[in-house]
PDB file of N, CA and C in Angstrom:
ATOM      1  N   UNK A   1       0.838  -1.178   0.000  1.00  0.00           N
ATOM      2  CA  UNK A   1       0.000   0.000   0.000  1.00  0.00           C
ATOM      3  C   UNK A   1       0.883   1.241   0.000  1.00  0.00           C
ATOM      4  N   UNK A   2       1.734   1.635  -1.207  1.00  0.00           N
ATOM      5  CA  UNK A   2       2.773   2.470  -1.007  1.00  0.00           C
ATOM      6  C   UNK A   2       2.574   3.996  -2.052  1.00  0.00           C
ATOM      7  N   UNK A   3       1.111   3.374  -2.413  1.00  0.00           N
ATOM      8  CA  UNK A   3       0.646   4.365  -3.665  1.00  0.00           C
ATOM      9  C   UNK A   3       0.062   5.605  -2.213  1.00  0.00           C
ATOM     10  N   UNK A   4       0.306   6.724  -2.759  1.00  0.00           N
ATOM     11  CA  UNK A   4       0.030   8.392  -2.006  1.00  0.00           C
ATOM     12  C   UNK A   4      -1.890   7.890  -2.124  1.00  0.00           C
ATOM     13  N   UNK A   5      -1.552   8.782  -0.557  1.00  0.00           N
ATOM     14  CA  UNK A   5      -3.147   8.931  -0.967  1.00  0.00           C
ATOM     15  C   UNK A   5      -4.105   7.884  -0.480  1.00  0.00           C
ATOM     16  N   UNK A   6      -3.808   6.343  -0.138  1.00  0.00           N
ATOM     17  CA  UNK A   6      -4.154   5.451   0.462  1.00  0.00           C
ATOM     18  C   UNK A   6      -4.478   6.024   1.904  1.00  0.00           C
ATOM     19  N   UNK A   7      -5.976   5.257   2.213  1.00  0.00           N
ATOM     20  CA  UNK A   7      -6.859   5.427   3.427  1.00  0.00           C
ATOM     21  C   UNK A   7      -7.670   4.261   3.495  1.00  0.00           C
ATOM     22  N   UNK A   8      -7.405   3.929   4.805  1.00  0.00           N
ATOM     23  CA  UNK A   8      -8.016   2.289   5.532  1.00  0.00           C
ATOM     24  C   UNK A   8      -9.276   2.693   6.261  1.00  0.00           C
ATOM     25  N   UNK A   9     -10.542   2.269   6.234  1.00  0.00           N
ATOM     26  CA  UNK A   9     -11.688   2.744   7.038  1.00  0.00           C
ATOM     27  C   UNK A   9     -11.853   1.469   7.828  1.00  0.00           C
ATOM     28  N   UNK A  10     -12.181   1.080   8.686  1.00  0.00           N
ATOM     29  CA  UNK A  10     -12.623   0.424   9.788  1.00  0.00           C
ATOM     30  C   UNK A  10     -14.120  -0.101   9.994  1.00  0.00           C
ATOM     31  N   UNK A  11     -14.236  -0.267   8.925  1.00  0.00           N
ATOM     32  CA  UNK A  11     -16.034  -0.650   8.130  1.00  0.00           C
ATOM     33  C   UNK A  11     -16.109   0.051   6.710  1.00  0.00           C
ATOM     34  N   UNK A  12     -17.165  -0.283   6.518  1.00  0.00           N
ATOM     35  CA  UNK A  12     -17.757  -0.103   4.717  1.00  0.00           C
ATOM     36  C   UNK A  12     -17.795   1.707   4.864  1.00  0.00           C
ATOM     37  N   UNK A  13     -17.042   1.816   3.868  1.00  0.00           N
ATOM     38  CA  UNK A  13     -17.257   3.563   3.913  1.00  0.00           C
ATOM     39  C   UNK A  13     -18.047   4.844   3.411  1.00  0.00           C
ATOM     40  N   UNK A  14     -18.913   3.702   3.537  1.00  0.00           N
ATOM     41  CA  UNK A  14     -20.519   4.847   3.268  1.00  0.00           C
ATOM     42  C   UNK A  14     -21.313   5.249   4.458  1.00  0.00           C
ATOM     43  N   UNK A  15     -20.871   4.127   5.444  1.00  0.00           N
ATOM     44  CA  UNK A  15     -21.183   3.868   6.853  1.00  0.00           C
ATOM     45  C   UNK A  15     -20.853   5.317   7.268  1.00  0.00           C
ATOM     46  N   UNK A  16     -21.810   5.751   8.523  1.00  0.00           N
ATOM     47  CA  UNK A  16     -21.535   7.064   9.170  1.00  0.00           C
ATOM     48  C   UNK A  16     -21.018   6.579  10.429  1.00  0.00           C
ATOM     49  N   UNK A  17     -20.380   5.395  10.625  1.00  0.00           N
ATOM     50  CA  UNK A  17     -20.172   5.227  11.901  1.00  0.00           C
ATOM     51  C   UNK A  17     -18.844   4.495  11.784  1.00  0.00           C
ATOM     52  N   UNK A  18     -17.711   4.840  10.707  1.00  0.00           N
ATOM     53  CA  UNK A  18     -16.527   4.616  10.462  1.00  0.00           C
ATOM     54  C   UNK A  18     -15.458   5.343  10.867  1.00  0.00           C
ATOM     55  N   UNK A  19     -14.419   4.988  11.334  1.00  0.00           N
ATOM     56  CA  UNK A  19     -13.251   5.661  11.379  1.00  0.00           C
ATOM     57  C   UNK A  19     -12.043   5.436   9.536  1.00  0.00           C
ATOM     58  N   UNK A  20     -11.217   6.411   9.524  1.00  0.00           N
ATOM     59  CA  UNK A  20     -10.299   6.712   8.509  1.00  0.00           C
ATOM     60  C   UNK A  20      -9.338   6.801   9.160  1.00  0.00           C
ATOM     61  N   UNK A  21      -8.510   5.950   8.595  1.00  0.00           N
ATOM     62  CA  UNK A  21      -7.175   5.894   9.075  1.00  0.00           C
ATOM     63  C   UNK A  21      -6.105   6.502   7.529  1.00  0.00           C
ATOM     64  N   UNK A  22      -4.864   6.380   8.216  1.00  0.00           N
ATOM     65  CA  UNK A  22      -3.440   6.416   7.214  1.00  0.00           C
ATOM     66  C   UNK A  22      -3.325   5.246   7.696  1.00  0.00           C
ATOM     67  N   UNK A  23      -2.230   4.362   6.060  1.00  0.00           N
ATOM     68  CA  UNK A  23      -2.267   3.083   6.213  1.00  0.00           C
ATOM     69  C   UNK A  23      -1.476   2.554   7.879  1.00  0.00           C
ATOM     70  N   UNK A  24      -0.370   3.562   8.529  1.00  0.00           N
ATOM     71  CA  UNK A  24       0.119   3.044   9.262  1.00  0.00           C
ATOM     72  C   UNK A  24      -0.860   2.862  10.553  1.00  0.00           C
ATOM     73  N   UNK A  25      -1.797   3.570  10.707  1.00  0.00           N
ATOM     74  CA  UNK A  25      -2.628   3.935  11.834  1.00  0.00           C
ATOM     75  C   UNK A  25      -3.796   2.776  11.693  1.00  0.00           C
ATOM     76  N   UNK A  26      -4.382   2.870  10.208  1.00  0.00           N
ATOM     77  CA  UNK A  26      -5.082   1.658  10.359  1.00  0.00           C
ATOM     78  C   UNK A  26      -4.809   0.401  10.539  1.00  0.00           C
ATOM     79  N   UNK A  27      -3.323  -0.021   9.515  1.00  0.00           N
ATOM     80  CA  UNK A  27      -2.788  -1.546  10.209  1.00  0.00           C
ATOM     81  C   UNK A  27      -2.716  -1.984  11.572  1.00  0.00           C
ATOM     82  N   UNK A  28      -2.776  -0.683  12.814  1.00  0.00           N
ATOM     83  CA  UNK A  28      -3.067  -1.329  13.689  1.00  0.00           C
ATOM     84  C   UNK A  28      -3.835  -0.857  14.681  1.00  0.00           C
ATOM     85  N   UNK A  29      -5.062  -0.068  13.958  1.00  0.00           N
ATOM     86  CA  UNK A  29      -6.198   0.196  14.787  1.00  0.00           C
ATOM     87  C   UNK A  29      -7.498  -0.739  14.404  1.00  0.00           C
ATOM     88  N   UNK A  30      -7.448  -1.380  12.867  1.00  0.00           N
ATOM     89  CA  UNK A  30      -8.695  -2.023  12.487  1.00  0.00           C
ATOM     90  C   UNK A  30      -8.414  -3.964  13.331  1.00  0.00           C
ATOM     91  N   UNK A  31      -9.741  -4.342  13.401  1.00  0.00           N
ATOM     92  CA  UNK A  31      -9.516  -5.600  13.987  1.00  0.00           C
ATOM     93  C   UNK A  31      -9.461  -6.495  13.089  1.00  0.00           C
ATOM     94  N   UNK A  32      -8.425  -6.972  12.915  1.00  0.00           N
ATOM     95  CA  UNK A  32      -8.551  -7.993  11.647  1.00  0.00           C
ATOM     96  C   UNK A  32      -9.245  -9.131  11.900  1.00  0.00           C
ATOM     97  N   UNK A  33      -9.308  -9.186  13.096  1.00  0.00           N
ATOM     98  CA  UNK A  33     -10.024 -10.706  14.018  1.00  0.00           C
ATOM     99  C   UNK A  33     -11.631 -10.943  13.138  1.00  0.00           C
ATOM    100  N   UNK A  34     -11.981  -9.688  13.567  1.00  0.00           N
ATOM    101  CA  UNK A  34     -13.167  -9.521  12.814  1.00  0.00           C
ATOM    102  C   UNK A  34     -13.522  -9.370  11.718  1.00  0.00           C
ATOM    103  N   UNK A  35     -12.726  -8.751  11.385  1.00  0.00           N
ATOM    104  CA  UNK A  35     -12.870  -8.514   9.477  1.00  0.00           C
ATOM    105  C   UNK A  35     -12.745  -9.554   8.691  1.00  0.00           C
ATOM    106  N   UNK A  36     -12.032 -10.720   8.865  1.00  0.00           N
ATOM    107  CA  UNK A  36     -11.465 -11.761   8.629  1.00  0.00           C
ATOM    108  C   UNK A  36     -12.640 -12.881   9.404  1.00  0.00           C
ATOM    109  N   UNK A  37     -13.503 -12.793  10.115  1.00  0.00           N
ATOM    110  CA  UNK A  37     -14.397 -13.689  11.042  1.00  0.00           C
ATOM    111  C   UNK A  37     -15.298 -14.682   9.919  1.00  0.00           C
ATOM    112  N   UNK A  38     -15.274 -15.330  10.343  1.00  0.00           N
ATOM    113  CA  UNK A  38     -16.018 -16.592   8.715  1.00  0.00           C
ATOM    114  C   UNK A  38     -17.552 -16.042   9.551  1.00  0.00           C
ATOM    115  N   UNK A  39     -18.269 -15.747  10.679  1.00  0.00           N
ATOM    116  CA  UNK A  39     -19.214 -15.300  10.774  1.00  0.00           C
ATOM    117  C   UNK A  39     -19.483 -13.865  11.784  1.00  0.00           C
ATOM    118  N   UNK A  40     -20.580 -13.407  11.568  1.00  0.00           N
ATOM    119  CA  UNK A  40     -20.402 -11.972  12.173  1.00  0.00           C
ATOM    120  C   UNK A  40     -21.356 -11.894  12.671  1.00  0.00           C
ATOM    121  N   UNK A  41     -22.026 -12.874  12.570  1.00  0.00           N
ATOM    122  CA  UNK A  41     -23.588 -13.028  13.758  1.00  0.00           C
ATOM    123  C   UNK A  41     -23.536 -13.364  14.849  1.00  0.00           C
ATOM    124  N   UNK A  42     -24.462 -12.280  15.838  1.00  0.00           N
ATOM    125  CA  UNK A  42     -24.038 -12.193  17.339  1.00  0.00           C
ATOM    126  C   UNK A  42     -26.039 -12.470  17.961  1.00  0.00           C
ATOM    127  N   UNK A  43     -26.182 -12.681  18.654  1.00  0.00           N
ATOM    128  CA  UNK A  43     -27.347 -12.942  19.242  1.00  0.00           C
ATOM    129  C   UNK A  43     -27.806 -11.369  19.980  1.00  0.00           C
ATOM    130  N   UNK A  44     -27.155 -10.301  19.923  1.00  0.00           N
ATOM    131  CA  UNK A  44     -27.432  -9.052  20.292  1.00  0.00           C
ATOM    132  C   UNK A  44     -27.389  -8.149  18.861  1.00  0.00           C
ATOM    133  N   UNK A  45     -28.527  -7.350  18.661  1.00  0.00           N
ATOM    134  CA  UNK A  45     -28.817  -6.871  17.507  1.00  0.00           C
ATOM    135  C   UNK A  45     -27.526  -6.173  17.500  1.00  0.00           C
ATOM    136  N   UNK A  46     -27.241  -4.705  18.375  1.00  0.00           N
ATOM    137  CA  UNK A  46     -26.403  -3.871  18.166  1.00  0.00           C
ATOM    138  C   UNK A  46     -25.578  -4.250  17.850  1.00  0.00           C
ATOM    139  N   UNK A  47     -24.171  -5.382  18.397  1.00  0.00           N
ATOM    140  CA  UNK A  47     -23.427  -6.114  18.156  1.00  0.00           C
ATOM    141  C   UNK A  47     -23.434  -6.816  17.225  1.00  0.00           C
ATOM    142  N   UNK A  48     -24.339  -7.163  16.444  1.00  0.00           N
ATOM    143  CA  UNK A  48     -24.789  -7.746  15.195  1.00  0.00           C
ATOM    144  C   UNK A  48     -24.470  -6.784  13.562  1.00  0.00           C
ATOM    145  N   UNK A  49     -24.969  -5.953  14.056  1.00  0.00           N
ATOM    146  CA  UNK A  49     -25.079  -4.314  12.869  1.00  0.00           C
ATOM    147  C   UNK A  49     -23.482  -4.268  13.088  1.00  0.00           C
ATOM    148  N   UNK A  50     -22.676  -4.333  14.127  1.00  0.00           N
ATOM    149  CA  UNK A  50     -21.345  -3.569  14.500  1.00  0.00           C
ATOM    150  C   UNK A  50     -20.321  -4.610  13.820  1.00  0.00           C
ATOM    151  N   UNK A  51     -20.645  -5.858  13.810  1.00  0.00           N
ATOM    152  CA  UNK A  51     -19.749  -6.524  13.377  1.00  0.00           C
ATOM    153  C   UNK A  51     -19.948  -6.915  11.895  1.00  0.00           C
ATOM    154  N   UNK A  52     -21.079  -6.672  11.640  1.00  0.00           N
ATOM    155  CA  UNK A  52     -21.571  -6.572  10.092  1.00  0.00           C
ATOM    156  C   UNK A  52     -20.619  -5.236   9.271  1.00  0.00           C
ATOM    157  N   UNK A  53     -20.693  -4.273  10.150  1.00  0.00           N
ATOM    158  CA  UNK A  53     -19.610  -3.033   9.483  1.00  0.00           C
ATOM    159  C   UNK A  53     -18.850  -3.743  10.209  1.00  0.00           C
ATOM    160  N   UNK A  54     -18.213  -3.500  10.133  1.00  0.00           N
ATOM    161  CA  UNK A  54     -16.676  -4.387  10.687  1.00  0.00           C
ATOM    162  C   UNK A  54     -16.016  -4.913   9.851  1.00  0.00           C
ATOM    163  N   UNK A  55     -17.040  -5.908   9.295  1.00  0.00           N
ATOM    164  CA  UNK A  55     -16.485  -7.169   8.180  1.00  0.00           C
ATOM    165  C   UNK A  55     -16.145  -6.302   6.421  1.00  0.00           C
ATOM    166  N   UNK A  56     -16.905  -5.430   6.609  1.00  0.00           N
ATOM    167  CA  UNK A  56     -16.399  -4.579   5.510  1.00  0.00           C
ATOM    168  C   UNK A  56     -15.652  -3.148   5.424  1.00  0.00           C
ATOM    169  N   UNK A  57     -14.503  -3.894   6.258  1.00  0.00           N
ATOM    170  CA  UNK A  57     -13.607  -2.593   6.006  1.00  0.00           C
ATOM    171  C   UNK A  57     -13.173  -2.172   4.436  1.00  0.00           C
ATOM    172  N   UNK A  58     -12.521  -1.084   4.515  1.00  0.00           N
ATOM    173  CA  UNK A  58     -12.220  -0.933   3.234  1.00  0.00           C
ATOM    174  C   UNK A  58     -10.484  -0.214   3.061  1.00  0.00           C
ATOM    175  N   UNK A  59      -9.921  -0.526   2.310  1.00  0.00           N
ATOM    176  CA  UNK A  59      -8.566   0.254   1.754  1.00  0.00           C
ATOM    177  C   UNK A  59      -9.121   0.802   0.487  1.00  0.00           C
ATOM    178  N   UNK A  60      -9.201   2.110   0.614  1.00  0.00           N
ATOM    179  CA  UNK A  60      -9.222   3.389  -0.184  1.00  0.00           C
ATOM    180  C   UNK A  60      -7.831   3.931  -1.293  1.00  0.00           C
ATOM    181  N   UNK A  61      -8.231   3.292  -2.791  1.00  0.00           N
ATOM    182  CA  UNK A  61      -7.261   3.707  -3.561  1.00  0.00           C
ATOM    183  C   UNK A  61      -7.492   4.757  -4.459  1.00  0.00           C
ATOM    184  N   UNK A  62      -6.674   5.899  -4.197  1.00  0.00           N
ATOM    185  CA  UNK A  62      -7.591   7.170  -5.100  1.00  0.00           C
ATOM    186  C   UNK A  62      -6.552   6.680  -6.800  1.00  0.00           C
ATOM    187  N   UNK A  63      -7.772   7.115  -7.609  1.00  0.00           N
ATOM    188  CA  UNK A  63      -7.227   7.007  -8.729  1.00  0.00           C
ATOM    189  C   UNK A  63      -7.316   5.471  -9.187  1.00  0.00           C
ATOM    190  N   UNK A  64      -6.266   4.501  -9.573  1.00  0.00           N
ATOM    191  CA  UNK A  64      -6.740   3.303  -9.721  1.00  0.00           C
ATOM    192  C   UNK A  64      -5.289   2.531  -9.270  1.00  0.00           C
ATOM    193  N   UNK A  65      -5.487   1.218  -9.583  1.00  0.00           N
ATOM    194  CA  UNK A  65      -4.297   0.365  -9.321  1.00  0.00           C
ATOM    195  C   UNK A  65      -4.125  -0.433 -10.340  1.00  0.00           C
ATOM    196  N   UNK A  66      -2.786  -0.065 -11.154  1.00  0.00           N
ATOM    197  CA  UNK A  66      -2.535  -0.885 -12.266  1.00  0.00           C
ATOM    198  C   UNK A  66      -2.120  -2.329 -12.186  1.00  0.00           C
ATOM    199  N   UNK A  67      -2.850  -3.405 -12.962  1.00  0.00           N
ATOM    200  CA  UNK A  67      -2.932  -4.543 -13.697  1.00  0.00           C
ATOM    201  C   UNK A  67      -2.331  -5.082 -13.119  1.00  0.00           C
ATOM    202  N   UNK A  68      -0.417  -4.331 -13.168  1.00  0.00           N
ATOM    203  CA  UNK A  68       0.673  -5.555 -12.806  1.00  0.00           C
ATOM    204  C   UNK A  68       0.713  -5.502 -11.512  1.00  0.00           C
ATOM    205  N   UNK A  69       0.171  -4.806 -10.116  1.00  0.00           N
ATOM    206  CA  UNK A  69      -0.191  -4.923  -8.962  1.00  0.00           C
ATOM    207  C   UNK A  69      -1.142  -6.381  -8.344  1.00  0.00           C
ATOM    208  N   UNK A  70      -1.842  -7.025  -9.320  1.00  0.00           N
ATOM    209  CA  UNK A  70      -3.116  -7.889  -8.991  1.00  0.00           C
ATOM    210  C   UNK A  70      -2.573  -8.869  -9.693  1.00  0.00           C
ATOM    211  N   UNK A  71      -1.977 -10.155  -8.357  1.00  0.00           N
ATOM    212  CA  UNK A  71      -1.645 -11.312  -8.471  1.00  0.00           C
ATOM    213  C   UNK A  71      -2.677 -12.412  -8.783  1.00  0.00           C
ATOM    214  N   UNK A  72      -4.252 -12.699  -8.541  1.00  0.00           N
ATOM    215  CA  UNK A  72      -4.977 -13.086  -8.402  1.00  0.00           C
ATOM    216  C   UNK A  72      -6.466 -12.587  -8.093  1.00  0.00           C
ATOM    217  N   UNK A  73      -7.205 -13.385  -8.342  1.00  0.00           N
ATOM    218  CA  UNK A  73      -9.139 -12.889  -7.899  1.00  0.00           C
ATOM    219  C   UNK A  73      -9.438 -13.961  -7.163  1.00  0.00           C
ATOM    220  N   UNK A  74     -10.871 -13.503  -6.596  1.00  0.00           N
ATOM    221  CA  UNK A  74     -11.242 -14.723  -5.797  1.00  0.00           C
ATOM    222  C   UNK A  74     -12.818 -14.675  -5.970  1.00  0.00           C
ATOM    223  N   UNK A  75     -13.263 -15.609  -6.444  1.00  0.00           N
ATOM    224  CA  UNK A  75     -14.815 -15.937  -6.913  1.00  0.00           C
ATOM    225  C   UNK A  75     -15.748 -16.525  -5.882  1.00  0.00           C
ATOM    226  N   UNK A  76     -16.548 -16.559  -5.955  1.00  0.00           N
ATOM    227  CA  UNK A  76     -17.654 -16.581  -4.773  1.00  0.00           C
ATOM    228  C   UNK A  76     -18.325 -18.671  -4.941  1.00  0.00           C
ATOM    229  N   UNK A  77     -17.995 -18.637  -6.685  1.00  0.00           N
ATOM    230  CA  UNK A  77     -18.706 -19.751  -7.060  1.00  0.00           C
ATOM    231  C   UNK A  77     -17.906 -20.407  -8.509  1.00  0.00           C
ATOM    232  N   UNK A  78     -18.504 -21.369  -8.712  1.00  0.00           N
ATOM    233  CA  UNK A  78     -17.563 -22.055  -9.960  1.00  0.00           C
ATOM    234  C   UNK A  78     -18.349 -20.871 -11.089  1.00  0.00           C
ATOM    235  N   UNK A  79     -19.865 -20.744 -10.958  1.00  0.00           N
ATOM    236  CA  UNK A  79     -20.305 -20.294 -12.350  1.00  0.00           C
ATOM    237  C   UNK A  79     -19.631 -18.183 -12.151  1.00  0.00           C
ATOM    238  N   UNK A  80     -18.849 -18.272 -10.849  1.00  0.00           N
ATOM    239  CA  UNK A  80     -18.568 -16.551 -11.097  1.00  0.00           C
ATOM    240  C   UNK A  80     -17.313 -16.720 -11.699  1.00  0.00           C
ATOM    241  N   UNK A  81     -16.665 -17.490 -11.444  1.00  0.00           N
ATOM    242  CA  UNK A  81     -15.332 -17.521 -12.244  1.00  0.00           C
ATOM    243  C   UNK A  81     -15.269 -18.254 -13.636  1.00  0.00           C
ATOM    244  N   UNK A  82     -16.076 -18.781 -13.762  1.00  0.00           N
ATOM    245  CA  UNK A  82     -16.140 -19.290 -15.097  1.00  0.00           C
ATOM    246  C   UNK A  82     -16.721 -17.546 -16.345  1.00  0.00           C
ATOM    247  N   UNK A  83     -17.562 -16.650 -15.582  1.00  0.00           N
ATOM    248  CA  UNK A  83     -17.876 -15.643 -15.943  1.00  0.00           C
ATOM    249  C   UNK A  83     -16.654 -14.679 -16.089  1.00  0.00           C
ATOM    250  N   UNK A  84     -15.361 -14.512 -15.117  1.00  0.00           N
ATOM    251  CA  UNK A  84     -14.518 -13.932 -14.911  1.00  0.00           C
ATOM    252  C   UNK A  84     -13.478 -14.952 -16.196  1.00  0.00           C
ATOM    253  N   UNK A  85     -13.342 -15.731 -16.161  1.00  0.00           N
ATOM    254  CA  UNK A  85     -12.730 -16.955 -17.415  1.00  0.00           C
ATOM    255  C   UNK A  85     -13.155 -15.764 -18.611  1.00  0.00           C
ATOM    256  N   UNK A  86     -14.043 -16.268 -19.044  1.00  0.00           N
ATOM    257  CA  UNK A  86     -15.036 -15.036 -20.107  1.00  0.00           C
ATOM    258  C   UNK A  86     -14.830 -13.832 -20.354  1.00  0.00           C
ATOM    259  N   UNK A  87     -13.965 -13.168 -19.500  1.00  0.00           N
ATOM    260  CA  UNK A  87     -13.758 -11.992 -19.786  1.00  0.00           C
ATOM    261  C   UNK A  87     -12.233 -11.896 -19.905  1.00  0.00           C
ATOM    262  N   UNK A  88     -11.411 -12.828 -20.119  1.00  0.00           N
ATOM    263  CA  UNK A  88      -9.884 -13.214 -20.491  1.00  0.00           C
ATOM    264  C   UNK A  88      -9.578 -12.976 -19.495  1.00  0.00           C
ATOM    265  N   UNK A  89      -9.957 -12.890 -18.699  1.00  0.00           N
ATOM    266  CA  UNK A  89      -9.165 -12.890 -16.958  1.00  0.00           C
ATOM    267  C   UNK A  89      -7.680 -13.824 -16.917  1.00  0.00           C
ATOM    268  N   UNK A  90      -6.532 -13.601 -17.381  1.00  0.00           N
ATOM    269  CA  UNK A  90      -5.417 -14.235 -17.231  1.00  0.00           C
ATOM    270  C   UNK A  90      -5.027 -14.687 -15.749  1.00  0.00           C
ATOM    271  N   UNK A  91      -5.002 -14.263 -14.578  1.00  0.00           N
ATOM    272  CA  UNK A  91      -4.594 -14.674 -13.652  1.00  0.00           C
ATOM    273  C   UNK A  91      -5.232 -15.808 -12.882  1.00  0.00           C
ATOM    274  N   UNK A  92      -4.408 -16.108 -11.699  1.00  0.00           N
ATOM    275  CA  UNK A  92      -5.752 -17.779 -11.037  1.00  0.00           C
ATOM    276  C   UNK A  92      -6.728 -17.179 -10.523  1.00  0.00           C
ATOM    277  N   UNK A  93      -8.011 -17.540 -10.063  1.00  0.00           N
ATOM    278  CA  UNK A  93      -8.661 -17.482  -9.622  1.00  0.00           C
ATOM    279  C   UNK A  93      -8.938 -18.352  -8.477  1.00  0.00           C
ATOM    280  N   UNK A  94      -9.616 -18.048  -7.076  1.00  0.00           N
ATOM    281  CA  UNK A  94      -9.631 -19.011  -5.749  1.00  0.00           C
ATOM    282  C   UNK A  94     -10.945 -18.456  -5.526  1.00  0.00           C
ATOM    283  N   UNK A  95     -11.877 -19.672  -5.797  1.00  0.00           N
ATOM    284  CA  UNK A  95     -13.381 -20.614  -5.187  1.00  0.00           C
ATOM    285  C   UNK A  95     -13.046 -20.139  -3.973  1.00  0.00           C
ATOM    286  N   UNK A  96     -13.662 -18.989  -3.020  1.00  0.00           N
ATOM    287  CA  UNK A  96     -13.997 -19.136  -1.621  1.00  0.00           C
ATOM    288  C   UNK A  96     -15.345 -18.274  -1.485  1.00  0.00           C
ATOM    289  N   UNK A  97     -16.509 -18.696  -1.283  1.00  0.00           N
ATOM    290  CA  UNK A  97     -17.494 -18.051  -0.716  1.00  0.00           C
ATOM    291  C   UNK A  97     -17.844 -17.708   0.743  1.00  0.00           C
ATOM    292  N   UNK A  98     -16.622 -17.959   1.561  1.00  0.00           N
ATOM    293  CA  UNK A  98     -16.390 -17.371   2.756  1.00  0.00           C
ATOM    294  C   UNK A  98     -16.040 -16.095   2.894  1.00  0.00           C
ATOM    295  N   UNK A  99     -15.609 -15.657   1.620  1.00  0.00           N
ATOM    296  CA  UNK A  99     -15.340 -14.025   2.055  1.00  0.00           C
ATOM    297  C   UNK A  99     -16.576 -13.185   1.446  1.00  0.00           C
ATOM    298  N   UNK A 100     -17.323 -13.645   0.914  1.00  0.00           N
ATOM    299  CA  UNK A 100     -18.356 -12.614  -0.043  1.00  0.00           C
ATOM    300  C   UNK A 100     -19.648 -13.241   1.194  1.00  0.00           C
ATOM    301  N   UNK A 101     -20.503 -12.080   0.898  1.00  0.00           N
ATOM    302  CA  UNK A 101     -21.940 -11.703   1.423  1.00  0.00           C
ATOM    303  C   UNK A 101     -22.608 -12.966   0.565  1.00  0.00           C
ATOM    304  N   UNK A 102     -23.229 -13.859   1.145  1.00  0.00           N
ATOM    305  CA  UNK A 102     -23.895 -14.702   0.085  1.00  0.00           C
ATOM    306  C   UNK A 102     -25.399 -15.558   1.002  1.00  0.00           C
TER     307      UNK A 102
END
């Protein structure tokens, strides 16, 4: 993350209830525990909504990130990457529907 201008939010950043970090501040203010959690369901609503933003933090790239930066994708399902196949997608692709909303 060495491109200018990079900003880490601490949930989805449309959310009004996010913090913005600089990358050094966010690497170790966001919880990766959580962000990374295979589930985010809590039996207490509030805590429920909180870890739901949570799970979608975001790294903020202004402008874009060129091609030769992106080692790989990761597909939700066989028929999303077979769609991503389709569009000459050269690099591997990794089947995990643990990280996507599904």
């Amino acid at each position: 993350m060495k491109f200018s201008g990079v900003v880490l939010t601490d949930g989805n950043a449309s959310s009004g209830y996010n913090r913005f970090f600089s990358v050094e501040e966010g690497l170790s203010a966001i919880c990766f525990d959580k962000v990374f959690a295979r589930d985010w369901t809590y039996p207490d609503t509030f805590e429920y909504y909180r870890r739901k933003r949570i799970k979608c933090a975001e790294v903020l790239v202004p402008d874009k990130i060129g091609f030769e930066y992106i080692k790989s994708a990761f597909a939700a399902t066989k028929l999303a990457e077979y769609k991503l196949r389709g569009l000459s997608w050269p690099l591997p692709i990794e089947i995990n529907p643990d990280i996507f909303f599904m």
